[in-house]
C-alpha atoms as a PDB file:
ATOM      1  CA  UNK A   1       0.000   0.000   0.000  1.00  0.00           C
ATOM      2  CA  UNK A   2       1.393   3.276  -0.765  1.00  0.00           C
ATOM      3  CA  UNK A   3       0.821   6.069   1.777  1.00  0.00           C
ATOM      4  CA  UNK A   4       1.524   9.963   1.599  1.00  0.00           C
ATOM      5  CA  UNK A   5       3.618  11.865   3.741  1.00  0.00           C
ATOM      6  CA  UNK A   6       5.473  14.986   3.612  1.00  0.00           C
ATOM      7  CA  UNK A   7       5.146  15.236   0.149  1.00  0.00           C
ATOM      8  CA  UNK A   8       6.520  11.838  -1.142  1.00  0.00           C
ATOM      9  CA  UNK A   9       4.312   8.214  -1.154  1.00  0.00           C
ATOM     10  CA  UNK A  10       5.747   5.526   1.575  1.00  0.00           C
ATOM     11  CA  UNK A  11       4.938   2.083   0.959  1.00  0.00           C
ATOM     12  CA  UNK A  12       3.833   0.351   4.133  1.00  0.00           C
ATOM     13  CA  UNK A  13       1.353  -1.147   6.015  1.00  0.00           C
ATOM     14  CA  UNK A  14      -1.172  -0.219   8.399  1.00  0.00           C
ATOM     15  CA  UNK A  15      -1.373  -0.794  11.869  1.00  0.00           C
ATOM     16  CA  UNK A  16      -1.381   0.972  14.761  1.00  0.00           C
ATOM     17  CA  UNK A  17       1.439   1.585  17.406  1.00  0.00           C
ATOM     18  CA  UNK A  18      -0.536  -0.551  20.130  1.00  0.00           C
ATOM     19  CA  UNK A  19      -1.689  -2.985  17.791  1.00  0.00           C
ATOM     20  CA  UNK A  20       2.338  -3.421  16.749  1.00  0.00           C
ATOM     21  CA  UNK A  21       3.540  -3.908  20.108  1.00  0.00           C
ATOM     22  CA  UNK A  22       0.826  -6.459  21.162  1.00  0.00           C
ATOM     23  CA  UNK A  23       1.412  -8.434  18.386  1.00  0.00           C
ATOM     24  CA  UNK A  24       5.440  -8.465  18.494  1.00  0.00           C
ATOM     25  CA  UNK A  25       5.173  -8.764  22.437  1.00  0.00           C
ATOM     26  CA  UNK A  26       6.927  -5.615  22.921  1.00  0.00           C
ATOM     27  CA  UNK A  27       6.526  -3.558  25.786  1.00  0.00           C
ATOM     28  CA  UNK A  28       6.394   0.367  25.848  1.00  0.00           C
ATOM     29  CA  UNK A  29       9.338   0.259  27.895  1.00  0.00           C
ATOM     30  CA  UNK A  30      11.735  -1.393  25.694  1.00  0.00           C
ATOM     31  CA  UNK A  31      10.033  -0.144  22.269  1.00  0.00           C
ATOM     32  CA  UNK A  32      10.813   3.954  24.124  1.00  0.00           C
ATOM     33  CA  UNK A  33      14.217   2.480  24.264  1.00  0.00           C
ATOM     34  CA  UNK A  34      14.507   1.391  20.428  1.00  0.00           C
ATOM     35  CA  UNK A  35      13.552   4.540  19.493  1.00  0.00           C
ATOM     36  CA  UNK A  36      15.511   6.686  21.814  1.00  0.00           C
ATOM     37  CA  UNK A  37      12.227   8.134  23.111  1.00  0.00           C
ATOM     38  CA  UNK A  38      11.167   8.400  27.048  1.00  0.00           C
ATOM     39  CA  UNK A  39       9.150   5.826  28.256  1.00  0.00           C
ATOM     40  CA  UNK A  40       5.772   8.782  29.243  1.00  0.00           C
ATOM     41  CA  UNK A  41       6.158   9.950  25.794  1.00  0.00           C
ATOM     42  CA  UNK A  42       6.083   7.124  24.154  1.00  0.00           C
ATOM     43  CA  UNK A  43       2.941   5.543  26.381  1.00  0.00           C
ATOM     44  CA  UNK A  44       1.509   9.250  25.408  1.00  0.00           C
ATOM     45  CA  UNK A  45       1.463   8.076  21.844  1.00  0.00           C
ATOM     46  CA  UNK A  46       0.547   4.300  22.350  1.00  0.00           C
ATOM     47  CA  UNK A  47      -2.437   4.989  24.688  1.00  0.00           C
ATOM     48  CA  UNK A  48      -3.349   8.661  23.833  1.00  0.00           C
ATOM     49  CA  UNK A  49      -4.132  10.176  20.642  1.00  0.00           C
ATOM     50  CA  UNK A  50      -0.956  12.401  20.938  1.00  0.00           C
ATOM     51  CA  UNK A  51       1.051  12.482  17.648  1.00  0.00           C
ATOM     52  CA  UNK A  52       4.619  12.120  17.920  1.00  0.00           C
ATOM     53  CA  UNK A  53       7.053  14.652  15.940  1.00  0.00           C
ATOM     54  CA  UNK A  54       8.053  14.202  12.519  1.00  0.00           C
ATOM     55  CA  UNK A  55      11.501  12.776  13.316  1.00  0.00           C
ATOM     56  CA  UNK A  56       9.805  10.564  16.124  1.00  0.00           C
ATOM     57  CA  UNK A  57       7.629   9.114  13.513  1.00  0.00           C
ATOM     58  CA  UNK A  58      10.224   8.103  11.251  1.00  0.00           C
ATOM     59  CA  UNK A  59      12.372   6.276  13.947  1.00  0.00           C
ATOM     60  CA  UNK A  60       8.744   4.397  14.825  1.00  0.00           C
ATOM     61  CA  UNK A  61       8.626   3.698  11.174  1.00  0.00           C
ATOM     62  CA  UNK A  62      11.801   2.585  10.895  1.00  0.00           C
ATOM     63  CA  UNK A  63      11.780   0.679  14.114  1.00  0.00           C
ATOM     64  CA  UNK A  64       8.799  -0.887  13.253  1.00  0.00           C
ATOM     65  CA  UNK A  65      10.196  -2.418  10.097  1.00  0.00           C
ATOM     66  CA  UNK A  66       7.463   0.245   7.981  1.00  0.00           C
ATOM     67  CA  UNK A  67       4.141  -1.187   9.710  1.00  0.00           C
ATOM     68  CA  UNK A  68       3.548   1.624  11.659  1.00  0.00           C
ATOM     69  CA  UNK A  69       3.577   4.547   9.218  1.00  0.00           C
ATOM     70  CA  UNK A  70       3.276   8.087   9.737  1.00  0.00           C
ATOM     71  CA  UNK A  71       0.041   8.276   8.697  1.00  0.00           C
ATOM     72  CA  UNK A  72      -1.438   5.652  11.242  1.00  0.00           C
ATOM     73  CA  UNK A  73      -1.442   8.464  14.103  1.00  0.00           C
ATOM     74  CA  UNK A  74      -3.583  10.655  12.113  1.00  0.00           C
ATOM     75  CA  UNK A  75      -5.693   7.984  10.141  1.00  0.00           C
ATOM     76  CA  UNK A  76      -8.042   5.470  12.449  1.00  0.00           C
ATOM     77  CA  UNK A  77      -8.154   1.821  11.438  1.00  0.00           C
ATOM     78  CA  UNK A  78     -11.321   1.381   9.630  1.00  0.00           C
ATOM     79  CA  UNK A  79     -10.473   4.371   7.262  1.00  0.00           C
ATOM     80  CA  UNK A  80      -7.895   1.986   5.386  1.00  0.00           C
ATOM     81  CA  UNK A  81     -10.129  -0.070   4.313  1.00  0.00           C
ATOM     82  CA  UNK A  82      -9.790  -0.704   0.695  1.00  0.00           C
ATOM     83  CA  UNK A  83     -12.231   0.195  -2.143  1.00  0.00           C
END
């Protein structure tokens, strides 16, 4: 699936921070770690519908092997449901 963001297309999936860590048995904790990010902010974005800064979003993209995209913070679930 190709997604925008800052004016280029990503391909990725879609999937949710929480839904990510759940299914890789990650906890916040250790993910905060991976992405050099304290542990309150990155519960804040996990559990809250705070959006993490741009460069924040591309280490959870990158982290995240591209299945947590930048535009799964601003996007809800059922609006990626294909045509």
């Amino acid at each position: 699936m190709y997604l925008w963001y800052n004016s280029v297309f990503i391909l990725g999936g879609t999937m949710i921070l929480k839904d990510y860590l759940r299914q890789n048995m990650v906890s916040v904790n250790k993910f905060a770690k991976l992405c050099g990010v304290p542990t309150p902010n990155m519960a804040s974005y996990v559990y809250t519908n705070r959006i993490p800064r741009k460069n924040i979003m591309l280490r959870i993209f990158h982290v995240t092997g591209k299945k947590v995209t930048p535009n799964d913070f601003y996007l809800g679930k059922d609006e990626f449901q294909s045509d």
